[in-house]
N, C-alpha and C. Protein backbone atom coordinates (compact mmCIF):
# COMPACT_ATOMS: atom_id res chain seq x y z
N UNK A 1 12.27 -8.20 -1.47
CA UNK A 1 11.18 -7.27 -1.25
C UNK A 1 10.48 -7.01 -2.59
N UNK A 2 9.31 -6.70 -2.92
CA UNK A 2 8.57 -6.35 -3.78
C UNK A 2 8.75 -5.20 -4.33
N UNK A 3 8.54 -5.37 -5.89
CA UNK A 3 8.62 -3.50 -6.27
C UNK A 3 7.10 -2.94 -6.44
N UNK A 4 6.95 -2.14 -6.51
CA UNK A 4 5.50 -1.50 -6.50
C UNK A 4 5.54 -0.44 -7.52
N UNK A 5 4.36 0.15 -7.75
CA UNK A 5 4.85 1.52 -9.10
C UNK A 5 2.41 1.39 -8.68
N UNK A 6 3.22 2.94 -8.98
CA UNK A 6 1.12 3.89 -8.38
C UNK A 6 0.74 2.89 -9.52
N UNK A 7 -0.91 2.69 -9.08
CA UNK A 7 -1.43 1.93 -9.73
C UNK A 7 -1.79 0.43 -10.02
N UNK A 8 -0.73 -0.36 -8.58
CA UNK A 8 -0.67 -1.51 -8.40
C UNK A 8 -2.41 -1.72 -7.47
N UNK A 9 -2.77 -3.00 -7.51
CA UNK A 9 -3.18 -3.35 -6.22
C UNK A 9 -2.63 -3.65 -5.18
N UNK A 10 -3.00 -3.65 -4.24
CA UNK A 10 -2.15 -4.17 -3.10
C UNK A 10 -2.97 -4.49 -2.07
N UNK A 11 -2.55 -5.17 -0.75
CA UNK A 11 -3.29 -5.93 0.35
C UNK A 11 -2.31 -5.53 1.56
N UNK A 12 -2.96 -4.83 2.42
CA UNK A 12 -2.28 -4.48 3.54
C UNK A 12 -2.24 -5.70 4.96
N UNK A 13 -0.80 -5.56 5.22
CA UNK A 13 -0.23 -6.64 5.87
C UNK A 13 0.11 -6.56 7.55
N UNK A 14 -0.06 -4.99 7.78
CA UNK A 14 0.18 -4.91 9.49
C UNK A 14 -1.16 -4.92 9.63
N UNK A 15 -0.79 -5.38 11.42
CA UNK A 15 -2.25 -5.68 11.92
C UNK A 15 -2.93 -4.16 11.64
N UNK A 16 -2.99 -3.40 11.60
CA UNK A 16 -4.22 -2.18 11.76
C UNK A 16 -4.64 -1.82 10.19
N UNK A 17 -5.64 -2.26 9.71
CA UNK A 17 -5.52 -2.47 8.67
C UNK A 17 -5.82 -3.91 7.90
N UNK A 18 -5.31 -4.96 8.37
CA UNK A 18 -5.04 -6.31 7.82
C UNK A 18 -5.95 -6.90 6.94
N UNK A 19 -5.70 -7.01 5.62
CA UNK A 19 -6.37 -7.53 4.55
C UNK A 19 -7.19 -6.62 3.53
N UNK A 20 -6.98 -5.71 4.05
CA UNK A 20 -7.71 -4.61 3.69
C UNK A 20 -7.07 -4.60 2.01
N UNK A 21 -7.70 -4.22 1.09
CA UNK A 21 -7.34 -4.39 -0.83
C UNK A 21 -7.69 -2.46 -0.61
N UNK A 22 -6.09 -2.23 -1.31
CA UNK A 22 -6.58 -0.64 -1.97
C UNK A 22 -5.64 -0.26 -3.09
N UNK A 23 -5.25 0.46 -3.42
CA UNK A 23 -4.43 1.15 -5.02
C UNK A 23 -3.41 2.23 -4.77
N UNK A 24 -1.91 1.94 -4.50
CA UNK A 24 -0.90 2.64 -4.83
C UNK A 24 -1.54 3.50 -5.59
N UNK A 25 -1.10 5.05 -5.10
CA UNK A 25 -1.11 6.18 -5.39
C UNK A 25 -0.23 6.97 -5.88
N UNK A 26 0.95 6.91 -4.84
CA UNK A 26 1.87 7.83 -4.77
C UNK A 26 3.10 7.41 -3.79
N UNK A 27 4.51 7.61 -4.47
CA UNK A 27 5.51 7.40 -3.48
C UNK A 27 6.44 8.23 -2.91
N UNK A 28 6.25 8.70 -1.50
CA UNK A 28 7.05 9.70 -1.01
C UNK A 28 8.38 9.30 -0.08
N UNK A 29 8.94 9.84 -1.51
CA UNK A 29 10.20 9.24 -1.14
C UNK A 29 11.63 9.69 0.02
N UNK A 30 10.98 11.04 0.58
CA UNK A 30 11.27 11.23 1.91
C UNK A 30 11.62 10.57 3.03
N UNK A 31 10.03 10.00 2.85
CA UNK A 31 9.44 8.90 4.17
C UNK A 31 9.93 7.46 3.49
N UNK A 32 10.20 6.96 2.51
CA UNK A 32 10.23 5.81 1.97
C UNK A 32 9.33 4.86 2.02
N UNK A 33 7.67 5.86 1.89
CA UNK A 33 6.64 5.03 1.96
C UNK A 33 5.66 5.13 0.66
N UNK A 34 4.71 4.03 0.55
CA UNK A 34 3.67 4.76 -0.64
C UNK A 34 2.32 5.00 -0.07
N UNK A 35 1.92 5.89 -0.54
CA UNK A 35 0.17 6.54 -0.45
C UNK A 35 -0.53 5.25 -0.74
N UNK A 36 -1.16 4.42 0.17
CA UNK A 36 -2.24 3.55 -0.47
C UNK A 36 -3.79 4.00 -0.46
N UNK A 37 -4.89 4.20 -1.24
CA UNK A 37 -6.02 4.69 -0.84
C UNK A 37 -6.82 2.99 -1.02
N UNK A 38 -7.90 3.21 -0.11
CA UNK A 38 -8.98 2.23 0.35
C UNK A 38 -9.97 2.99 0.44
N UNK A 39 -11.02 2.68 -0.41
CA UNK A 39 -11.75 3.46 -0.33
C UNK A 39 -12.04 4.88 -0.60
N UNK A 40 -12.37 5.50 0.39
CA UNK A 40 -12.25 7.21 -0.17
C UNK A 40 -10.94 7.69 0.78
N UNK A 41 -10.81 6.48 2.01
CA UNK A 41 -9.56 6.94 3.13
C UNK A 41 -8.25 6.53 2.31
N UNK A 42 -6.76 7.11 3.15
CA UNK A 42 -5.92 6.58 2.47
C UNK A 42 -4.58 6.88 3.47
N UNK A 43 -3.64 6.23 3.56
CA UNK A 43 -2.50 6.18 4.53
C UNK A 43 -1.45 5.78 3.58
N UNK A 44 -0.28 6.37 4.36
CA UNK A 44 1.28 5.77 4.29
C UNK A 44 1.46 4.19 4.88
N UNK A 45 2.02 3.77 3.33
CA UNK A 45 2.64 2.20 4.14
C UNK A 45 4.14 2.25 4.13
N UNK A 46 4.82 1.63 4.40
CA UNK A 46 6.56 0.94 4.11
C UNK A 46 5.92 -0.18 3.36
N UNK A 47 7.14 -0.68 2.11
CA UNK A 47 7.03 -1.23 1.31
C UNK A 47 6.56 -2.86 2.09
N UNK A 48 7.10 -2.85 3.52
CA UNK A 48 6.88 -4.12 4.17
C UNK A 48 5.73 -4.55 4.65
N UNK A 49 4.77 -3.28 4.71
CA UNK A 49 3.58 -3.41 5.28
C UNK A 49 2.80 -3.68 4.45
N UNK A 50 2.88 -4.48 3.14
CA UNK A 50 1.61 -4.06 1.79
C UNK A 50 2.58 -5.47 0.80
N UNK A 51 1.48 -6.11 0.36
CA UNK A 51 1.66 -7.10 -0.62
C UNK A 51 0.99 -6.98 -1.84
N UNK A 52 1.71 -7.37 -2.87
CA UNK A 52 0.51 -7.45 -4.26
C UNK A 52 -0.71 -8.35 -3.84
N UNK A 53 -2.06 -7.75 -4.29
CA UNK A 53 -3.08 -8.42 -3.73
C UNK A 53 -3.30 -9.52 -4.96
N UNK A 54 -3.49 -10.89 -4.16
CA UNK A 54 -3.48 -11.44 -5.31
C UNK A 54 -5.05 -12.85 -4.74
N UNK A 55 -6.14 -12.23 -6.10
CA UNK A 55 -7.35 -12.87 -5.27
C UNK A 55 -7.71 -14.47 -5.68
């Protein structure tokens, strides 16, 4: 699995969403997810749902 740290790029990998490029934010480690923002919007991923974006 990939490590991540706020500030990465990244490329979202489940369908709702898919391909979409946005910027680690924040990791809440509760949920065991990170804050990705796109744009001005922004959601919870699992580390499985999100790849380093690489263009």
């Amino acid at each position: 699995m990939e490590e991540f740290q706020v500030g990465d790029t990244v490329q979202i990998t489940r369908a709702v969403g898919l391909g979409q490029v946005g910027t680690v934010v924040w990791w809440y480690a509760d949920r065991e997810q990170w804050l990705v923002r796109i744009g001005t919007a922004q959601d919870y991923y699992r580390p499985d749902e999100i790849t380093h974006f690489r263009p």
